[in-house]
Protein backbone atom coordinates (compact mmCIF):
# COMPACT_ATOMS: atom_id res chain seq x y z
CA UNK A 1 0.00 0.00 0.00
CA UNK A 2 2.91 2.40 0.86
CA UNK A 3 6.12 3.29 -0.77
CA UNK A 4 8.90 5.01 0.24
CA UNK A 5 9.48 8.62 -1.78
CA UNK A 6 11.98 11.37 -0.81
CA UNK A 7 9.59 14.60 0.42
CA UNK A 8 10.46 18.31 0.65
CA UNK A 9 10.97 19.77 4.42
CA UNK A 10 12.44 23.30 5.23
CA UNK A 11 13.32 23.31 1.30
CA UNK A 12 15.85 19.59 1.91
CA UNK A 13 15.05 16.12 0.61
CA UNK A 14 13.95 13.36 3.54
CA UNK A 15 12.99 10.21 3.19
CA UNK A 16 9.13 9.76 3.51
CA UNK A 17 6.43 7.60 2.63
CA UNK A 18 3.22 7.69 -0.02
CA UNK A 19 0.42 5.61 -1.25
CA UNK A 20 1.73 3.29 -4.05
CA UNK A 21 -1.51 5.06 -6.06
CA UNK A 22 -4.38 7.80 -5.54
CA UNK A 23 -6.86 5.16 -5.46
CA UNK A 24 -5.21 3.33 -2.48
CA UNK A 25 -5.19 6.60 -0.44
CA UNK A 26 -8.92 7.46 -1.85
CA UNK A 27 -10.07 3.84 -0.20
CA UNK A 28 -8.67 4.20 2.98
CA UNK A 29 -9.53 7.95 3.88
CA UNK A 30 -13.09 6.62 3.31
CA UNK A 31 -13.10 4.12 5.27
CA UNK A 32 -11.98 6.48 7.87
CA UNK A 33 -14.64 7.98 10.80
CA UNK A 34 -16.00 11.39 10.29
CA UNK A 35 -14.14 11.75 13.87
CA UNK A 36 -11.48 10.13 12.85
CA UNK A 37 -11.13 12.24 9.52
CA UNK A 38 -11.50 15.29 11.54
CA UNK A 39 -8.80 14.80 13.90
CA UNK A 40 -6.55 14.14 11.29
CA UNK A 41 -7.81 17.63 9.40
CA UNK A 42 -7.14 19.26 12.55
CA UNK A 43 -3.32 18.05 13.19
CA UNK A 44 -2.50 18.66 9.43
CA UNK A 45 -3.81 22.15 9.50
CA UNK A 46 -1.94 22.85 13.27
CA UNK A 47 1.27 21.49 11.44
CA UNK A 48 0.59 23.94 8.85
CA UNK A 49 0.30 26.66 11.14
CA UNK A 50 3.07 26.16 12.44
CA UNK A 51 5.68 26.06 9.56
CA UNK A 52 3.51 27.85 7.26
CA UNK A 53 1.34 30.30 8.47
CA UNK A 54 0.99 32.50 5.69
CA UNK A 55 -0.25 28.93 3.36
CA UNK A 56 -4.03 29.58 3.61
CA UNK A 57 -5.47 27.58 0.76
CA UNK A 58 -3.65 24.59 2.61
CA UNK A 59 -5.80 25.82 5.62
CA UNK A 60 -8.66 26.61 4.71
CA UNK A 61 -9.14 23.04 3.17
CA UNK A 62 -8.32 21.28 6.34
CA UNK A 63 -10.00 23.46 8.82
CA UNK A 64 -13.05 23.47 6.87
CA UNK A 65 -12.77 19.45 7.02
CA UNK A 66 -11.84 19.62 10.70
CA UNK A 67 -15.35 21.57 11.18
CA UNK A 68 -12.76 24.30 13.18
CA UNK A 69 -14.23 27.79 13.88
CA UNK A 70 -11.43 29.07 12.32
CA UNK A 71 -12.02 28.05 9.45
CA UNK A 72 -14.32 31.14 8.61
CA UNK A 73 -11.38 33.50 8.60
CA UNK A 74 -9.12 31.15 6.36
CA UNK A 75 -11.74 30.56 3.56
CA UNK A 76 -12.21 34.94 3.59
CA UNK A 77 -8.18 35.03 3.16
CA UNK A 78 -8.14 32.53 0.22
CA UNK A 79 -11.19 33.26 -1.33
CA UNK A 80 -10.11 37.14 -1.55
CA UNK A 81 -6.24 36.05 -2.71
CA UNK A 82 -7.85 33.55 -5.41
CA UNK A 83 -10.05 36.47 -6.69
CA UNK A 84 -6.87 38.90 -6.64
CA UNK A 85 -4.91 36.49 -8.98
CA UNK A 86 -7.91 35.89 -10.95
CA UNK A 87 -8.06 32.55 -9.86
CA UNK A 88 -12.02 32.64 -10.13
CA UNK A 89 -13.39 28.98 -9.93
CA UNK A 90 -11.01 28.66 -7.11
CA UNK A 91 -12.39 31.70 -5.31
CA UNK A 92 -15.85 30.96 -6.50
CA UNK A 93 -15.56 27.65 -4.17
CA UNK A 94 -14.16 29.24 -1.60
CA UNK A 95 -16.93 31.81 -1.31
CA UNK A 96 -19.75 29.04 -1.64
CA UNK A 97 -18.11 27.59 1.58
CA UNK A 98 -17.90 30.29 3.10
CA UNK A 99 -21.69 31.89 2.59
CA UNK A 100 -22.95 27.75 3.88
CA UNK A 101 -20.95 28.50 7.01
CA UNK A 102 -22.21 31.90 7.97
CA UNK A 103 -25.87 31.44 6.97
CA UNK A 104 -26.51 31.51 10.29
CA UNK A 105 -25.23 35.26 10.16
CA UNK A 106 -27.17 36.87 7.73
CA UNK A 107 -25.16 40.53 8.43
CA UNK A 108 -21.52 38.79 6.69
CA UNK A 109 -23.44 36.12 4.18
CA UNK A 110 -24.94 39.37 2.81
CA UNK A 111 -21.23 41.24 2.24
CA UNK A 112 -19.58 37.69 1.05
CA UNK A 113 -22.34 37.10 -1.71
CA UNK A 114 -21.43 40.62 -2.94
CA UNK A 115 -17.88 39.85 -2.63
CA UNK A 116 -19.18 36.84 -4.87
CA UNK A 117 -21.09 37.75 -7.58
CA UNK A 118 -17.96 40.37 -8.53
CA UNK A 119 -16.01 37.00 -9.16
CA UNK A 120 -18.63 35.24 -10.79
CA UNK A 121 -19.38 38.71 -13.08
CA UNK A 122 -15.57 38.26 -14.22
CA UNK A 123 -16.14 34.73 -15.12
CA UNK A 124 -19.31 35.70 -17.51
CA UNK A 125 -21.43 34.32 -15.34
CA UNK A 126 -24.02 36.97 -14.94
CA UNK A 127 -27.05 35.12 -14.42
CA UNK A 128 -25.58 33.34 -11.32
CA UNK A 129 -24.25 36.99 -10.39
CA UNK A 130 -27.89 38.14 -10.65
CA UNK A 131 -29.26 35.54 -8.23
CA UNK A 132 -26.46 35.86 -5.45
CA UNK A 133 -26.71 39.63 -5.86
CA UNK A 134 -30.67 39.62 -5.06
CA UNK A 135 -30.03 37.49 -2.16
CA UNK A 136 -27.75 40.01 -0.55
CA UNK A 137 -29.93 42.59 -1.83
CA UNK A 138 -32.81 41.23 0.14
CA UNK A 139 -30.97 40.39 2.92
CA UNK A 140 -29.49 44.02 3.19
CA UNK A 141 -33.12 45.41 3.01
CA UNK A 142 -34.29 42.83 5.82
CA UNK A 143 -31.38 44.25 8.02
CA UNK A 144 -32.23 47.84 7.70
CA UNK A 145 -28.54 48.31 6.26
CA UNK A 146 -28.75 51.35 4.10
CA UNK A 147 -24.90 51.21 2.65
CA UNK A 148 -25.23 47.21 1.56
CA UNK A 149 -28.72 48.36 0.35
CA UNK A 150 -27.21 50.85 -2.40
CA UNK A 151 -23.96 48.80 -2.87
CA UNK A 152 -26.05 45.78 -3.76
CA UNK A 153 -28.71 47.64 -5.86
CA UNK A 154 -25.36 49.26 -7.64
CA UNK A 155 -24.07 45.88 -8.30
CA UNK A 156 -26.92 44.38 -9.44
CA UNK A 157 -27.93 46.97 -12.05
CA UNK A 158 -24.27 46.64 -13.61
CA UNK A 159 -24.99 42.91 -13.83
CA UNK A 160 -28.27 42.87 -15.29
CA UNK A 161 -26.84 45.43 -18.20
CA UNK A 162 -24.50 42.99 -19.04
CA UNK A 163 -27.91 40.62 -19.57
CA UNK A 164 -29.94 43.41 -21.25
CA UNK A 165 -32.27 44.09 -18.70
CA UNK A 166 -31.62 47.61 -18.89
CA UNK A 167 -35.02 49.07 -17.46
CA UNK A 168 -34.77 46.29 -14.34
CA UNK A 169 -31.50 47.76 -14.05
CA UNK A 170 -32.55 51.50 -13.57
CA UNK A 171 -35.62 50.42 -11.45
CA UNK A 172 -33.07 49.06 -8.18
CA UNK A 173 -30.98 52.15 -8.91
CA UNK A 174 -34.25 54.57 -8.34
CA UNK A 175 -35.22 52.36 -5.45
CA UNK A 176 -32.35 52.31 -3.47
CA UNK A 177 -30.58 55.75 -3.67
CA UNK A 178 -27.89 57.12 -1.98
CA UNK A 179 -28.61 59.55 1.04
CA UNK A 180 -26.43 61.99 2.36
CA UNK A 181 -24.96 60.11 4.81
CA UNK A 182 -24.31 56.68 2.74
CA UNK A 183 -20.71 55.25 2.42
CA UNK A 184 -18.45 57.12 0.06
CA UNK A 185 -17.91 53.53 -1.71
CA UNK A 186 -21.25 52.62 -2.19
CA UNK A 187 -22.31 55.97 -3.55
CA UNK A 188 -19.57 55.72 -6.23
CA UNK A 189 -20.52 52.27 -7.11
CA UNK A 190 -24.38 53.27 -7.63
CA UNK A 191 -23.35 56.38 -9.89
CA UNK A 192 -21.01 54.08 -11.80
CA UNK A 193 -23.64 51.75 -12.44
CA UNK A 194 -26.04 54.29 -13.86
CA UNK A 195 -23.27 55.41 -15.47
CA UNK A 196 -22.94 52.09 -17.37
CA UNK A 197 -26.74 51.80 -18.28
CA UNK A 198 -26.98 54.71 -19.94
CA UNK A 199 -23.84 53.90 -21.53
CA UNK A 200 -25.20 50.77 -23.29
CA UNK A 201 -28.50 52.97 -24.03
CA UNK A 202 -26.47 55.32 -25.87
CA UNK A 203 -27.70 58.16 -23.49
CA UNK A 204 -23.56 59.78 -23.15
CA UNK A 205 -24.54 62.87 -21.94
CA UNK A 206 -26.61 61.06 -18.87
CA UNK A 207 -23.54 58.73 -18.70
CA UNK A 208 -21.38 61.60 -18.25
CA UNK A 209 -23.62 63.25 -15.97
CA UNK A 210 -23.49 60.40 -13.72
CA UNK A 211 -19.63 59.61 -14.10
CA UNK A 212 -18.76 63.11 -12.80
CA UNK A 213 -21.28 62.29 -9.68
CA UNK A 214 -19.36 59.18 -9.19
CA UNK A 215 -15.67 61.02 -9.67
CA UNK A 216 -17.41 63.68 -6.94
CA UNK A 217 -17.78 60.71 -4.60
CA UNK A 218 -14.31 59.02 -4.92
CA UNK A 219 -12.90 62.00 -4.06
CA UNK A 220 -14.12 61.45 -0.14
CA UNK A 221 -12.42 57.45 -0.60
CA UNK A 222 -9.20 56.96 1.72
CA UNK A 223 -8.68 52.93 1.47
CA UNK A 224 -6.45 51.58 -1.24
CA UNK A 225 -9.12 51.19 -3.45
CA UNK A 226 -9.63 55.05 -4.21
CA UNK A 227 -7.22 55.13 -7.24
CA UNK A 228 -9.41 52.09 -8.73
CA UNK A 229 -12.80 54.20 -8.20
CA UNK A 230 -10.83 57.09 -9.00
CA UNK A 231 -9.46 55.49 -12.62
CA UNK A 232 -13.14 53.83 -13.53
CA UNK A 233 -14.94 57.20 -12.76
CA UNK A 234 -12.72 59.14 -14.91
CA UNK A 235 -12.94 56.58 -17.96
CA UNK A 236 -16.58 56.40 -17.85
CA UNK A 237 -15.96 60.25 -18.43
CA UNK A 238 -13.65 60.19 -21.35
CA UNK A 239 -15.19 56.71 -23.21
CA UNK A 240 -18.81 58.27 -23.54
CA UNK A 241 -17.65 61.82 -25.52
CA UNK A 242 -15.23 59.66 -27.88
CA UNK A 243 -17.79 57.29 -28.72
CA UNK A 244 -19.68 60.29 -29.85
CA UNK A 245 -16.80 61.25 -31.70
CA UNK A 246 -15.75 64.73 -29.17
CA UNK A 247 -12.21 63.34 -28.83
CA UNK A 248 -10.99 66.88 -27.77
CA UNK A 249 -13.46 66.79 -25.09
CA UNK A 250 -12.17 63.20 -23.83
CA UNK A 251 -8.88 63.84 -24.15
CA UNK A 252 -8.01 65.84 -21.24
CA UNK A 253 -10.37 63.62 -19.00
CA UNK A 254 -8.27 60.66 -20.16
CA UNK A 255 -5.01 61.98 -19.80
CA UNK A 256 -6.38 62.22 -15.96
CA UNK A 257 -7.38 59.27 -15.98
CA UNK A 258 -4.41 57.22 -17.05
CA UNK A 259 -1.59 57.70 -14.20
CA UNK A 260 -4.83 56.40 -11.94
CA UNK A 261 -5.55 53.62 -14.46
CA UNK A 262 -1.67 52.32 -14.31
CA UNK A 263 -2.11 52.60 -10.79
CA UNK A 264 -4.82 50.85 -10.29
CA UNK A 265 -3.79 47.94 -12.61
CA UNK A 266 -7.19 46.45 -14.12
CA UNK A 267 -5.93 45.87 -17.57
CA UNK A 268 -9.62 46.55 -18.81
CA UNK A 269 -9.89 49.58 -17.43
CA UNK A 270 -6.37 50.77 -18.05
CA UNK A 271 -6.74 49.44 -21.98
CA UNK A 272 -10.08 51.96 -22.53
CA UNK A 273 -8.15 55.02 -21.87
CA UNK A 274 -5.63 53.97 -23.70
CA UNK A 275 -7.74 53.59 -26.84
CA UNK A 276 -8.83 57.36 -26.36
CA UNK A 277 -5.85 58.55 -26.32
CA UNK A 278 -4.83 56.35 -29.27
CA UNK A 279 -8.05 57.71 -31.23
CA UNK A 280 -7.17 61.50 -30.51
CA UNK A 281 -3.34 61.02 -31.35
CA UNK A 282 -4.41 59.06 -34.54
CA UNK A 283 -6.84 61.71 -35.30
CA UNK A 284 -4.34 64.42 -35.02
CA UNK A 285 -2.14 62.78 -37.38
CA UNK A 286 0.10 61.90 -34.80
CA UNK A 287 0.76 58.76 -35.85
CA UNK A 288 4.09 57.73 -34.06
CA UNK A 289 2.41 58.08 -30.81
CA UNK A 290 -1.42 56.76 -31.76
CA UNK A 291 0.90 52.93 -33.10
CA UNK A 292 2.68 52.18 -29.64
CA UNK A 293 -0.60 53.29 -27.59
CA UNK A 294 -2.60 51.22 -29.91
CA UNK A 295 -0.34 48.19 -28.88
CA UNK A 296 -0.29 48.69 -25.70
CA UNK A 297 -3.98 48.93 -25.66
CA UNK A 298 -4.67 45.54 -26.99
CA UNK A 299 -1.83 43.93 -25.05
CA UNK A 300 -3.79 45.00 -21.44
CA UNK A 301 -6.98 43.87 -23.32
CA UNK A 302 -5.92 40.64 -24.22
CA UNK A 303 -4.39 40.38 -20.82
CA UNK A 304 -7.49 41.02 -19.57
CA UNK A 305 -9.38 38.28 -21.22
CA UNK A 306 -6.95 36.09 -20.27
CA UNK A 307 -7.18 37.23 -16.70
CA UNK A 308 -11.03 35.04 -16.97
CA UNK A 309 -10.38 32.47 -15.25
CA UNK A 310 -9.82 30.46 -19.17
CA UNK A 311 -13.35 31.32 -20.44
CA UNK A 312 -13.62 32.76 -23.27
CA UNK A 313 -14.95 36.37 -23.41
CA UNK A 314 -17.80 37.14 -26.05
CA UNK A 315 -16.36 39.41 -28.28
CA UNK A 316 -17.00 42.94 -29.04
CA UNK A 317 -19.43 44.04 -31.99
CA UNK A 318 -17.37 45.05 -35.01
CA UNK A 319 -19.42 48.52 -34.88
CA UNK A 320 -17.57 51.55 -36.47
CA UNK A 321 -17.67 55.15 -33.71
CA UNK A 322 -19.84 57.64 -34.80
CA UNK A 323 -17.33 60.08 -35.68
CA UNK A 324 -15.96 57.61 -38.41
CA UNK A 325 -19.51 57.44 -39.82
CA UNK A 326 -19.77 61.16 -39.43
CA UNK A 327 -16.38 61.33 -41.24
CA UNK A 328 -17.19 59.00 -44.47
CA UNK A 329 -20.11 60.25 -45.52
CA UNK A 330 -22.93 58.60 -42.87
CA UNK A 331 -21.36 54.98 -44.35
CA UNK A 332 -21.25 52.99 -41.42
CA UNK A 333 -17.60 51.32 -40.53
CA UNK A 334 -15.90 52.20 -43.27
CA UNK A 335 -12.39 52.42 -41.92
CA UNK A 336 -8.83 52.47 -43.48
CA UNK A 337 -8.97 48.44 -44.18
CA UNK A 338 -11.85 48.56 -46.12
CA UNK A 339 -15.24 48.73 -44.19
CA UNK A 340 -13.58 47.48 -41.17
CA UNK A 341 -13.86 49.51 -37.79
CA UNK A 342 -10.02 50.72 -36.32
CA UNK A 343 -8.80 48.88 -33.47
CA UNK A 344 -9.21 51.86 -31.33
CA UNK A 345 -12.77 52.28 -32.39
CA UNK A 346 -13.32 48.79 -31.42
CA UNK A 347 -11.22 48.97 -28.16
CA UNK A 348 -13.91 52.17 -27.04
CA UNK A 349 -16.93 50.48 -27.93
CA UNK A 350 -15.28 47.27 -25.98
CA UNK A 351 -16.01 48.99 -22.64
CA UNK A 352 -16.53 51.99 -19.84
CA UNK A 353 -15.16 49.67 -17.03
CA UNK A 354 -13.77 45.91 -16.66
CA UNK A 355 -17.43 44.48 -16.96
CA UNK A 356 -17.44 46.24 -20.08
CA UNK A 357 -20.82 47.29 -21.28
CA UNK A 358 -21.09 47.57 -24.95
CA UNK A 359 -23.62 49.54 -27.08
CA UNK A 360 -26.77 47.53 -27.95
CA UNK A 361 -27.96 47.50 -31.41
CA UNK A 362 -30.85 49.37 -30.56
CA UNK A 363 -28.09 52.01 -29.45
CA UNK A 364 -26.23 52.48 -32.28
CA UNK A 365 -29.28 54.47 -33.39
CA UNK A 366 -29.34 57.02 -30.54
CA UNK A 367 -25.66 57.66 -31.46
CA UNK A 368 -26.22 58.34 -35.17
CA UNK A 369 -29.15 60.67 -34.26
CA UNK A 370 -27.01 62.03 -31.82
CA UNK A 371 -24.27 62.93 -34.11
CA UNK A 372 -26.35 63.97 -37.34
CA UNK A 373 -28.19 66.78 -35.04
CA UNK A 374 -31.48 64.25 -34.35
CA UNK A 375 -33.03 63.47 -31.00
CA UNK A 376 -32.21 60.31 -29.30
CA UNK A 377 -34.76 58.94 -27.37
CA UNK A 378 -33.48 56.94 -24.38
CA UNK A 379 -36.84 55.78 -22.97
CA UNK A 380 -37.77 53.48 -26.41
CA UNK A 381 -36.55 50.08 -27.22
CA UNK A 382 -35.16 46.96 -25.12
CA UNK A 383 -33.10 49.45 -23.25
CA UNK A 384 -36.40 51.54 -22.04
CA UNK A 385 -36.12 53.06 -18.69
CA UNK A 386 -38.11 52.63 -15.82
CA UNK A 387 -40.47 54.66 -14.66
């Protein structure tokens, strides 16, 4: 049943012993007692402790099997490193552990099914997303808590864009609005979310409207995470006027945004300011810059897609910006390689933030109008908004 087989300790070779095969070691764990099993969770994971403290996947696994109240705190620590490295089907497990062991405790369940759905939303998933994100939703609204109330709503809404629910979407914004005394984080997150719907309903000036509330709002963030709120605020401000083809408008917004964007590191949101600028170099005829910012924006967006856990992201619409339209004559996406859009064209229309949103083909309409002096109409359509 056993062999002997040299093993790692402190970094040196020892002589140990292993199951001759995975099966073997399979059998006799189950033949074990669940108290048996549990004890021997619980000395692994104190072993662990002990030499490696700062191994919590290792521990998290074991504790959970040893049924140990610590495990709680372990499964937060790798769940949130997993979802850092973009590990998501990793951290999606851990998180599903987690929200069975603190059931009980509605008040954290609540925060770790937001902390959820942002994984699943990165994995494409944004049905599940949906359904974890109205559970926290109506937890948050059982417990009278007025920040997880608006964060949740905020979440939500930018989920359910991503589905085409547009007018659901703008519905839990209306009902769960920020006060003056709500969390600067969950205020930014609810402007960015309206932000994004009427992005994808081709209503920019609204989107802009509601960027600058959410850039207002970041301003009060001190965490860490205030360059990332910081960097998405000020690219939903500079993506919305150059998809309307006011690149000199967008320009200087982006050019704010980017030293936040490198800081921040989301390669989606760092690769839509990039395309700006790209689009208002190549537009200037300042071609030597708009080439290596047109790399470097499809390097961070392929890194990006990468970055999904190995699903594959649906791709972008090949839709042309208005401006080119605007500039050939009202023909739609005819670019320099014969009626296909420019990469920078495609890289804006690829996304405000790193969920995304793209125009809707109902959209593209309000964008033409908007362009040839016609009124858009953002209440018609699949993207109509609510009441």
């Amino acid at each position: 049943m056993l062999t002997e087989r040299d093993v790692v300790t402190d970094g040196q070779g020892a002589p140990g012993l292993a199951f001759r095969h995975p099966l073997i070691r399979l059998t006799c764990y189950e033949r074990l007692s669940a108290a048996r099993r549990r004890l021997l969770h619980s000395a692994y994971a104190e072993t662990v402790l002990r030499r490696r403290p700062e191994a919590v996947d290792p521990l998290a696994v074991h504790l959970t099997l040893a049924d140990d109240p610590r495990a709680t705190g372990f499964l937060r620590r790798a769940a949130e490193r997993a979802a850092a490295l973009c590990a998501n089907d990793a951290a999606d497990h851990y998180y599903v552990q987690l929200t069975e062991r603190l059931d009980s405790a509605a008040a954290e369940a609540a925060w770790i099914r937001i902390d959820r759905a942002a994984v699943l939303r990165r994995m494409a998933r944004y049905d599940d997303a949906a359904l974890i994100l109205r559970e926290a939703l109506e937890d948050m609204r059982r417990r009278g808590d007025g920040d997880g109330r608006v964060l949740a709503a905020a979440r939500l809404a930018e989920v359910l864009a991503k589905s085409r629910s547009t007018a659901e979407g703008f519905a839990f914004l209306d009902a769960s609005p920020p006060a003056a005394g709500t969390a600067a984080d969950a205020s930014v997150a609810h402007h960015l979310s309206r932000s994004v719907l009427c992005f994808v309903t081709g209503c920019y000036p609204d989107a802009v409207e509601a960027a600058r509330s959410a850039h207002e709002a970041a301003q009060r963030v001190t965490g860490p995470e205030r360059r990332g709120l910081l960097a998405r605020a000020l690219t939903a401000q500079a993506t919305a006027p150059a998809l309307a083809g006011r690149f000199s408008d967008a320009r200087p917004v982006a050019d704010e945004a980017l030293p936040h964007a490198e800081a921040y590191g989301d390669p989606q949101v760092l690769a839509s300011v990039l395309s700006v600028l790209r689009e208002h170099a190549r537009r200037s005829g300042r071609l030597r810059e708009a080439t290596p910012t047109g790399h470097r924006a499809r390097s961070r967006r392929a890194l990006g897609r990468s970055d999904r856990g190995g699903l594959r992201a649906r791709e972008p619409r090949r839709t042309a910006s208005p401006a080119r339209r605007t500039g050939d004559g009202g023909r739609a996406g005819r670019g320099r390689r014969g009626g296909r859009p420019s990469a920078g064209s495609r890289h804006l229309v690829d996304g405000v933030r790193s969920g995304r949103p793209r125009p809707r083909p109902d959209a593209v309409g309000h964008r033409h109008r908007a362009v040839h002096g016609g009124t858009a109409h953002p209440g018609r359509g699949r993207g109509e908004r609510a009441g």
